[in-house]
C-alpha atoms as a PDB file:
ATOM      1  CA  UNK A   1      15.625 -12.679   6.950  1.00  0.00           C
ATOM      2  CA  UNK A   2      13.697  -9.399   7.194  1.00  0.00           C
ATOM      3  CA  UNK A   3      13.934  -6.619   4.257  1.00  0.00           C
ATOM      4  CA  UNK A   4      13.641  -3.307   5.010  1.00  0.00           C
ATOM      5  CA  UNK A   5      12.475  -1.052   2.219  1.00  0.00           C
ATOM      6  CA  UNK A   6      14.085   2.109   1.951  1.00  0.00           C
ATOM      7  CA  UNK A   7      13.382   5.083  -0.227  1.00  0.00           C
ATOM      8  CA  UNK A   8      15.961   7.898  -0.959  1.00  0.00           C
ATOM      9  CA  UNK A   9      16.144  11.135  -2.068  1.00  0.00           C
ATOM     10  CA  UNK A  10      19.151  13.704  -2.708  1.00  0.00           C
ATOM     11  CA  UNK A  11      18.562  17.530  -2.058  1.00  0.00           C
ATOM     12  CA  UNK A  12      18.065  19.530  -4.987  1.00  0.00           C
ATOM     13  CA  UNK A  13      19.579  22.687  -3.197  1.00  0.00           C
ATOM     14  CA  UNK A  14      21.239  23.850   0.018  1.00  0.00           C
ATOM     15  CA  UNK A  15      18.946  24.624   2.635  1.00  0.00           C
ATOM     16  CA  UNK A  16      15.782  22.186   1.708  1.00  0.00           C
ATOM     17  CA  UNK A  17      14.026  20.875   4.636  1.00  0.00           C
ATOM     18  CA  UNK A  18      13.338  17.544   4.622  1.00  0.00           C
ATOM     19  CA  UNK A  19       9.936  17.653   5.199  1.00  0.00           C
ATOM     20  CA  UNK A  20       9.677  19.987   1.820  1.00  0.00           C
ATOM     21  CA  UNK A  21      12.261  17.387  -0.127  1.00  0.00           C
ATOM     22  CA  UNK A  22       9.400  15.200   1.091  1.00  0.00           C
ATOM     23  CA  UNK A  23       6.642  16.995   0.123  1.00  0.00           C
ATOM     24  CA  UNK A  24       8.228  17.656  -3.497  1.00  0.00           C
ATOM     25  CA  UNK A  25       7.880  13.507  -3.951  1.00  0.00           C
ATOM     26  CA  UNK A  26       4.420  13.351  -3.129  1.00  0.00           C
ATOM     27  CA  UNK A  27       4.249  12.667   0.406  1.00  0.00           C
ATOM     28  CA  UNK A  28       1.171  13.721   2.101  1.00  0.00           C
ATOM     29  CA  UNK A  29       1.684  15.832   5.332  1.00  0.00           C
ATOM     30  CA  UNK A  30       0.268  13.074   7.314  1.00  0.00           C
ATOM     31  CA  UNK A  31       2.725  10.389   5.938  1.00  0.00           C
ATOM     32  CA  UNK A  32       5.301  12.242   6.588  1.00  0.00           C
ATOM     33  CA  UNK A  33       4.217  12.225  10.208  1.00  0.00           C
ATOM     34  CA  UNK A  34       3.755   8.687  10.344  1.00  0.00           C
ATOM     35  CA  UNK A  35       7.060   7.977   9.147  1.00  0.00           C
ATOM     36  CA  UNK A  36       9.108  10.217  11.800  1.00  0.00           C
ATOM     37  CA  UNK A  37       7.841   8.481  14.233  1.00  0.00           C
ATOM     38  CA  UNK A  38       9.533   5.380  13.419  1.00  0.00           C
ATOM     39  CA  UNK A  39      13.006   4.980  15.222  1.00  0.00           C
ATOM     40  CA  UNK A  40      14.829   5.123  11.636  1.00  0.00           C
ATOM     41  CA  UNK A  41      11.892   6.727   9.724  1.00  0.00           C
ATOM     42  CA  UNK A  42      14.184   9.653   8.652  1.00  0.00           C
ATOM     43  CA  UNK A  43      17.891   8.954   7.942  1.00  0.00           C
ATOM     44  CA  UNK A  44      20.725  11.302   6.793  1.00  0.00           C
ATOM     45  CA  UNK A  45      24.294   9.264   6.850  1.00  0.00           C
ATOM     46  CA  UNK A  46      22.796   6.882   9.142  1.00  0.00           C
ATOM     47  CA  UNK A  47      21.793   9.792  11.483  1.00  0.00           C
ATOM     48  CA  UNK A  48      18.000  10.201  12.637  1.00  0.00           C
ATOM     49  CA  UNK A  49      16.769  13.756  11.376  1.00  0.00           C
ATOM     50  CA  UNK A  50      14.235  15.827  12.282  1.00  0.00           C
ATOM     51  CA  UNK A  51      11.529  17.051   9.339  1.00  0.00           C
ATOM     52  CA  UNK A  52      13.150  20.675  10.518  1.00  0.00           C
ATOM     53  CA  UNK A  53      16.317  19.993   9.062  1.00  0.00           C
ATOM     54  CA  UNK A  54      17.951  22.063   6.390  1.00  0.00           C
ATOM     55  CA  UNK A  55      19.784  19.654   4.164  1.00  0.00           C
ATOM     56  CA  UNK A  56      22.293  20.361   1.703  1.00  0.00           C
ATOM     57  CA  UNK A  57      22.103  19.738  -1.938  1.00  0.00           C
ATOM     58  CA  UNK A  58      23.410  16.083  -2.961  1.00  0.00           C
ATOM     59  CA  UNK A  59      22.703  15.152   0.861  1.00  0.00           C
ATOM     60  CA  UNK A  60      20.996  11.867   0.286  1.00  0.00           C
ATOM     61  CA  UNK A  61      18.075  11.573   2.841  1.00  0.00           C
ATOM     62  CA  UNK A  62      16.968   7.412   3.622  1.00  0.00           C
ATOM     63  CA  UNK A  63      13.114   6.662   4.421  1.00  0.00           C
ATOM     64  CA  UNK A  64      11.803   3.833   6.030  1.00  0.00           C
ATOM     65  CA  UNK A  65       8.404   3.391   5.853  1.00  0.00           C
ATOM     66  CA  UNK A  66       6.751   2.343   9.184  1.00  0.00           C
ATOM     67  CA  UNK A  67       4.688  -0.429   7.684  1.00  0.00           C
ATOM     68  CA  UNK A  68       3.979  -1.912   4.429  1.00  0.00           C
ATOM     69  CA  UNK A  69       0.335   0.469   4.775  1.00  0.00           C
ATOM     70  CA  UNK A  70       2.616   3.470   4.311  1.00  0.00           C
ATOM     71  CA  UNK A  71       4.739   2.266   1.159  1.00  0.00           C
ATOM     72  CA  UNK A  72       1.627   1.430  -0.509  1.00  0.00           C
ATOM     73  CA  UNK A  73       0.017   4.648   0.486  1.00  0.00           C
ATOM     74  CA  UNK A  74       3.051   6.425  -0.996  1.00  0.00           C
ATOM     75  CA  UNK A  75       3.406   4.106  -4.158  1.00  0.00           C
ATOM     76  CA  UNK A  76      -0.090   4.401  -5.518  1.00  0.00           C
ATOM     77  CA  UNK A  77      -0.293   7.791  -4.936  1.00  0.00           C
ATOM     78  CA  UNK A  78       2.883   9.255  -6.739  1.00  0.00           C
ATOM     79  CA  UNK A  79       2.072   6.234  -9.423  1.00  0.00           C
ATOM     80  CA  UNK A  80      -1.632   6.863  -9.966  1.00  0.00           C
ATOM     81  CA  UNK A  81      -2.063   9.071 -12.779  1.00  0.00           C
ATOM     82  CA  UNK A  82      -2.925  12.698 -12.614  1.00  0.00           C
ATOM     83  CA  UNK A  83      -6.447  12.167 -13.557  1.00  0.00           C
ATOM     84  CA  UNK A  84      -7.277   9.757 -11.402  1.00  0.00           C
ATOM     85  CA  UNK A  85      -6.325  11.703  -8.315  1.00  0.00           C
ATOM     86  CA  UNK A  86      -8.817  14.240  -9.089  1.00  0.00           C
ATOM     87  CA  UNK A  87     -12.717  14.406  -7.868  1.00  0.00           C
END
């Protein structure tokens, strides 16, 4: 049996992109482009979404990354600490 690993995140306020929701959680701009391009990358109620779309707040938005490369990407950077992401 395969498991798919899914984040989520919920809109903080009405008219949030999800490509800024995304941002605000650390993804890079380049993950984020990685991941749309998955057939279910980008999920809203089981819905495929653009990066354009406004969301509403409490809308729950469902990422799958396209690989375990991009969930490890995304872990160790929003898990590294501050320091150690700076040159």
């Amino acid at each position: 049996m395969n498991h798919i690993i899914r984040h989520s995140y919920a809109a903080s306020r009405d008219g949030q992109t999800v490509e800024e929701l995304l941002r605000s959680q650390g993804y890079s701009k380049s993950l984020i482009n990685r991941v749309k391009l998955t057939d279910d990358g980008l999920m809203i109620r089981g819905e495929k979404v653009y990066t354009t779309r406004r969301m509403q707040a409490g809308d729950w938005l469902d990422v799958a990354p396209a690989g375990g490369s991009l969930l490890r990407a995304h872990r160790s950077h929003a898990d590294a600490p501050l320091h150690s992401l700076r040159r």
